[in-house]
Protein backbone atom coordinates (compact mmCIF):
# COMPACT_ATOMS: atom_id res chain seq x y z
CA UNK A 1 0.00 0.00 0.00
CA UNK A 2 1.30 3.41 -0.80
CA UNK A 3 2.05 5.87 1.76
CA UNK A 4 -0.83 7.84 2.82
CA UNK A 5 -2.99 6.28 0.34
CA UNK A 6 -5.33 6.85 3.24
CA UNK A 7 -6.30 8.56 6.39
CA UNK A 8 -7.95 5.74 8.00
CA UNK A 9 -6.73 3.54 10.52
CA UNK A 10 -9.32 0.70 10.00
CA UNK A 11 -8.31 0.44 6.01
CA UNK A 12 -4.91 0.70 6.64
CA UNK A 13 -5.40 -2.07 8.92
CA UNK A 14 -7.27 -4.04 6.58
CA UNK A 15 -5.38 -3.27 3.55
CA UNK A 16 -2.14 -4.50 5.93
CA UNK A 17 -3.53 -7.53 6.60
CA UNK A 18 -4.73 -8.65 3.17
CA UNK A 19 -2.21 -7.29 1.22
CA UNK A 20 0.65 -7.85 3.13
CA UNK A 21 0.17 -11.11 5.64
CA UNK A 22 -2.61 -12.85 4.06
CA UNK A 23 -1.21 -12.90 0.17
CA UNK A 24 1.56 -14.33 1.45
CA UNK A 25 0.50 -17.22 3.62
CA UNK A 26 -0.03 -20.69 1.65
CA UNK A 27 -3.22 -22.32 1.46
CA UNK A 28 -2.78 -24.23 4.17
CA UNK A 29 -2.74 -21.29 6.56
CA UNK A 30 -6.44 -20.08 4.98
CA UNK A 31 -7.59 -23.77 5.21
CA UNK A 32 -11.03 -23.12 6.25
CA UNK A 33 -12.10 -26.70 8.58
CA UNK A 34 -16.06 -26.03 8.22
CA UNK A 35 -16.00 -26.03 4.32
CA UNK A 36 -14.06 -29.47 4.47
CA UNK A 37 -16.92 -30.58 6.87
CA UNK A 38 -19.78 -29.43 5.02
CA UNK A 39 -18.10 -31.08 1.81
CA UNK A 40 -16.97 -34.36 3.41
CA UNK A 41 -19.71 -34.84 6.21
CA UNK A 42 -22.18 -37.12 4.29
CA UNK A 43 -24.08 -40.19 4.19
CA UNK A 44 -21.78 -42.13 1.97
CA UNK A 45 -18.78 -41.06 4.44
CA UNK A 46 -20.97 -42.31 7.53
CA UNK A 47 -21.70 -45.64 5.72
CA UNK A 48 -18.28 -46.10 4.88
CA UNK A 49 -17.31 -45.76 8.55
CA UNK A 50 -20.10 -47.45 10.45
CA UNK A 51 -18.88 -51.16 9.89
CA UNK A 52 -15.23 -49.98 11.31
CA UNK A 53 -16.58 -47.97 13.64
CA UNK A 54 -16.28 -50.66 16.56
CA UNK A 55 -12.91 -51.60 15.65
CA UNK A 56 -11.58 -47.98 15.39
CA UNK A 57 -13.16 -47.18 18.81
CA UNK A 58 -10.75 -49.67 20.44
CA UNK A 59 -7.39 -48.72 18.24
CA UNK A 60 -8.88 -45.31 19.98
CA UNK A 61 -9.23 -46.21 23.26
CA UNK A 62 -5.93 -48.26 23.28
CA UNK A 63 -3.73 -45.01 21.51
CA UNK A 64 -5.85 -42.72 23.91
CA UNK A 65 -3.96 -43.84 27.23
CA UNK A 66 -2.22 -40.86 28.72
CA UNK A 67 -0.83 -41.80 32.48
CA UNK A 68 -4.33 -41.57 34.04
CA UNK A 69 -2.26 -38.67 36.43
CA UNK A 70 -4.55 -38.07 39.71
CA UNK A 71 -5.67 -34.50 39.21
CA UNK A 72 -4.63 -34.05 35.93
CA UNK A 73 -7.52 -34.26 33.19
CA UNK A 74 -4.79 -33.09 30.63
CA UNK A 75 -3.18 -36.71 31.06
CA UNK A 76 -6.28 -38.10 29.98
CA UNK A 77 -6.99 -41.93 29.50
CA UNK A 78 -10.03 -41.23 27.62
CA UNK A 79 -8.99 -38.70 25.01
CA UNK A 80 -5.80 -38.84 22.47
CA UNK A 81 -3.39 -36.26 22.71
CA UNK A 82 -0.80 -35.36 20.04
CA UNK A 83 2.14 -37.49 20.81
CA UNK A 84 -0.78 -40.35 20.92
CA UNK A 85 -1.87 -39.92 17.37
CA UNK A 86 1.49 -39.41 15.86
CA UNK A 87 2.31 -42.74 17.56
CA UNK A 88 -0.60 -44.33 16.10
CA UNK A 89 0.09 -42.89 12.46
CA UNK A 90 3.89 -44.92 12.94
CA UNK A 91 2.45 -47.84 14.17
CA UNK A 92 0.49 -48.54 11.28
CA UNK A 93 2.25 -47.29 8.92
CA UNK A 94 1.09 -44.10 7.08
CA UNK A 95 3.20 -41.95 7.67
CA UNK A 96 5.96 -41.49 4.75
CA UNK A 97 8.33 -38.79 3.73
CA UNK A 98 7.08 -38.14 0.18
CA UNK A 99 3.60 -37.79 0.94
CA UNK A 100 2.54 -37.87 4.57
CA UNK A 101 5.03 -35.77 6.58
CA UNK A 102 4.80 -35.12 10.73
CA UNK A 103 4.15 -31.26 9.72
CA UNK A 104 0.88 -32.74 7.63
CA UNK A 105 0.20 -34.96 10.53
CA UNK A 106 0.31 -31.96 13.05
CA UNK A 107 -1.91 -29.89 10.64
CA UNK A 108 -4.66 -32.82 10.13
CA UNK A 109 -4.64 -33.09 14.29
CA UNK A 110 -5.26 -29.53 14.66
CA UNK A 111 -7.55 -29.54 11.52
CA UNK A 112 -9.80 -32.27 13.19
CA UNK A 113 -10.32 -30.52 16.55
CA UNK A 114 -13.55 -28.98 17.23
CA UNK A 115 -13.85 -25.21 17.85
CA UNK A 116 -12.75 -24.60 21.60
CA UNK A 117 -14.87 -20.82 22.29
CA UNK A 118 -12.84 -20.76 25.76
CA UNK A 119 -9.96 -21.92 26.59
CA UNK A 120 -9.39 -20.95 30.13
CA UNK A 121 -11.33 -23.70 31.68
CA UNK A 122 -9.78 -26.82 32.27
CA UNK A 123 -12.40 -28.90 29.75
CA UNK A 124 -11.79 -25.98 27.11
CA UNK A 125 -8.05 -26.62 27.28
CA UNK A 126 -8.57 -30.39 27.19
CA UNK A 127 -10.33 -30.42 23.55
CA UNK A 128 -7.63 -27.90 22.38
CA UNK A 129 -5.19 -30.07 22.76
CA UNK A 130 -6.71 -33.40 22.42
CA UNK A 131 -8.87 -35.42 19.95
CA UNK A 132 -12.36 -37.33 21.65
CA UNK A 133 -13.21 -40.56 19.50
CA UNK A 134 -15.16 -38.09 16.76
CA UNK A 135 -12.15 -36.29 16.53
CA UNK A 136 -10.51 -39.03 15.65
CA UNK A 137 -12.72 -40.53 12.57
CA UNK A 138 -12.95 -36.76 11.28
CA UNK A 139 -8.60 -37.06 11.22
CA UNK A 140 -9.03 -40.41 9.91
CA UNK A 141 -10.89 -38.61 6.65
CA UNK A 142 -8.39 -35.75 6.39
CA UNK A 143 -5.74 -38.62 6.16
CA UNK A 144 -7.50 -39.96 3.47
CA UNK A 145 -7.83 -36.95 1.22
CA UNK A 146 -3.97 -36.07 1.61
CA UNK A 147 -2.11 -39.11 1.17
CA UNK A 148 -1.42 -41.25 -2.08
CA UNK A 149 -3.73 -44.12 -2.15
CA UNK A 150 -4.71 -46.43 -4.82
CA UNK A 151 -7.55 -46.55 -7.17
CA UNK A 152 -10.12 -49.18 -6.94
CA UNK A 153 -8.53 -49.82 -10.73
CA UNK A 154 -5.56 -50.19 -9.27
CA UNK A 155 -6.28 -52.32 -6.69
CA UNK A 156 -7.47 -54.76 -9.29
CA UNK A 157 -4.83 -54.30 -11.54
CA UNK A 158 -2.71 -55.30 -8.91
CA UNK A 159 -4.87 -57.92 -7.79
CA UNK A 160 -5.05 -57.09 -4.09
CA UNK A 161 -8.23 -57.70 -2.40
CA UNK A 162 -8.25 -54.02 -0.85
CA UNK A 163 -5.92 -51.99 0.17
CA UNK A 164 -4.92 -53.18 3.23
CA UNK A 165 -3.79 -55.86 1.41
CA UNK A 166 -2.29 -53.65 -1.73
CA UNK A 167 -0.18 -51.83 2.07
CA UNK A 168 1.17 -55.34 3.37
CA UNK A 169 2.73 -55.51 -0.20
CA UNK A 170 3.81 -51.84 -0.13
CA UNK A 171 5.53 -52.34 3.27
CA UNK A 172 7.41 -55.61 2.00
CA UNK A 173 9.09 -53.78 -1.70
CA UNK A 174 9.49 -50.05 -0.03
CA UNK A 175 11.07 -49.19 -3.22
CA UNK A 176 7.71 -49.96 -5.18
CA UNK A 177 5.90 -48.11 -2.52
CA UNK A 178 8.20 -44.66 -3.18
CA UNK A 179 7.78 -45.17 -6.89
CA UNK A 180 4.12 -45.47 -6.94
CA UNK A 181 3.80 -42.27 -4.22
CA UNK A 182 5.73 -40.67 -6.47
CA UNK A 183 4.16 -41.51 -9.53
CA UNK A 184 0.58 -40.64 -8.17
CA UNK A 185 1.24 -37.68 -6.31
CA UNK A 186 -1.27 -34.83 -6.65
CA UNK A 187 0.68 -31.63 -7.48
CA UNK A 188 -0.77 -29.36 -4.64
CA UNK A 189 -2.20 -31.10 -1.13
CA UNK A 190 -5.71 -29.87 -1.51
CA UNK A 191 -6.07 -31.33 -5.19
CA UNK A 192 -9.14 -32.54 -6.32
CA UNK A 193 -9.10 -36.47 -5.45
CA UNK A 194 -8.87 -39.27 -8.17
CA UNK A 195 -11.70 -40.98 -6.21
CA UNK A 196 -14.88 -40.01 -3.83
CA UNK A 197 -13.31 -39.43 -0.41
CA UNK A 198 -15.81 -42.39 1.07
CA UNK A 199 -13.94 -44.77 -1.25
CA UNK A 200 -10.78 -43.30 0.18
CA UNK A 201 -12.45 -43.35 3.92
CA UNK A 202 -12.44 -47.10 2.83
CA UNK A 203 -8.93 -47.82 1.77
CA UNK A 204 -8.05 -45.69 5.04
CA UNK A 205 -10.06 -47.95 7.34
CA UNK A 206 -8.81 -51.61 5.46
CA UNK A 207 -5.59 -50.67 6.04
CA UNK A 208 -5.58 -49.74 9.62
CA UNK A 209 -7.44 -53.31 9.72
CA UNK A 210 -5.07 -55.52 8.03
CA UNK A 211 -2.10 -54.03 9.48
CA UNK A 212 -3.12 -54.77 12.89
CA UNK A 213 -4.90 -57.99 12.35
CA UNK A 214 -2.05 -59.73 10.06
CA UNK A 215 -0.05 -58.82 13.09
CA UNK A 216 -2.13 -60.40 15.65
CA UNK A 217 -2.66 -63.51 13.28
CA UNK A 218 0.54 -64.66 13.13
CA UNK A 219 0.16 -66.12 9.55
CA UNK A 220 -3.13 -67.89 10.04
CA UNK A 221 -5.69 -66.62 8.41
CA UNK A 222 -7.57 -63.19 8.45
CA UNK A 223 -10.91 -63.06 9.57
CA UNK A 224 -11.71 -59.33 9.17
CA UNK A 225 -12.32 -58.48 12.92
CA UNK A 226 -10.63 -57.42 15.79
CA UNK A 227 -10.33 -58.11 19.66
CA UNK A 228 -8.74 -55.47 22.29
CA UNK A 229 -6.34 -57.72 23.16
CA UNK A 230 -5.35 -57.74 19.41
CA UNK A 231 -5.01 -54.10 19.54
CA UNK A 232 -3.32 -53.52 23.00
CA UNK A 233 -0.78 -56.37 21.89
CA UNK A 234 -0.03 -54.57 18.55
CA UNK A 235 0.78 -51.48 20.04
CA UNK A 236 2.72 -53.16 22.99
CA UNK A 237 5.00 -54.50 20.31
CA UNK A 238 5.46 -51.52 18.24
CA UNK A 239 6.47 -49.79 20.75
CA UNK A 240 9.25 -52.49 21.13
CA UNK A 241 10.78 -51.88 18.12
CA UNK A 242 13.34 -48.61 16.71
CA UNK A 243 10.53 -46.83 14.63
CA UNK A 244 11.92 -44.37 12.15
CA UNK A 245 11.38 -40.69 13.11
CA UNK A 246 9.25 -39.23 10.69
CA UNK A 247 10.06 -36.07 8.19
């Protein structure tokens, strides 16, 4: 803005802020959460949820331990905190360094949290920094419209059952796996997506399934369910092993 292109403060201000701070913040920073929800929060998303939902309600409650610290709701057992998530996101595997980086990760977190109006009381502080079980599914969609995932065409091209099983595969040739991200990789992060995002809610959920499942298994065979022990045994032998440190 030119020099005293005008005698008001309040354009000034304006013209400051839109000229100068907001033209120059990415898309990311203007990311506006309630027009993702009003595009993504439909039927077909719920429908391709529901028959997860009891299965991702115990991956939730497992991740969601905190300490359980006397007098200290922001140590909550019953809600999932960031370190939680990002531990979750490792243990299954989506995180990657082409296309699914921590700073994405941190972003879909904060994304997914509902709108805190005060945050001086303790419960206001507790959903500002932590995701309840609806938080959780509404992260699980934002995963699924920002990283690379394959096409039902692919998935038969490939001939993988889903694409939990198309993952297992990915995880075993990670060479394959950077080639295909790579290959597949939308050019900017909001994109429009090669498939409807409840197909992609789908792929999301299968894989989170057979990831944990073909570890509790052992090598017999799949039965598309899950137990809480299955869960709380995964996760108690992840956290056994060195786990990369994401990008």
């Amino acid at each position: 803005m030119e020099a005293k292109a005008t005698t008001s403060v309040a354009k000034a201000l304006r013209c400051l802020v839109e000229d100068d701070v907001i033209a120059q913040l990415d898309s990311k920073s203007l990311h506006d959460v309630n027009t993702f929800r009003r595009s993504y929060y439909n039927q077909d998303v719920d429908d391709a949820i529901r028959p997860y939902q009891p299965y991702l309600q115990m991956i939730f409650d497992c991740y969601a331990l905190g300490d359980g610290a006397i007098g200290d709701d922001l140590r909550s057992i019953r809600l999932m905190d960031y370190f939680e998530w990002r531990t979750f996101l490792l243990h299954v595997g989506l995180f990657h360094d082409i296309d699914y980086r921590e700073a994405m990760a941190s972003l879909t977190f904060v994304w997914a949290r509902m709108r805190v109006v005060d945050v001086r009381p303790l419960k206001g502080r507790m959903r500002l920094t932590q995701h309840a079980f609806e938080d959780f599914l509404e992260a699980l969609v934002r995963v699924s419209t920002l990283k690379v995932l394959p096409t039902q065409e692919q998935l038969f091209d490939a001939d993988c059952e889903d694409a939990g099983d198309w993952m297992l595969r990915m995880r075993d040739t990670p060479e394959e796996y950077t080639a295909f991200i790579s290959a597949n990789q939308s050019e900017t992060w909001d994109a429009p997506l090669p498939e409807p995002v409840f197909r992609r809610v789908e792929h999301i959920c299968n894989i989170v399934m057979k990831v944990i499942e073909t570890h509790a298994r052992q090598g017999k065979p799949l039965k598309g369910t899950l137990s809480q022990r299955d869960v709380s045994e995964f996760r108690r032998e992840m956290n056994k092993r060195p786990l990369p440190r994401p990008k």
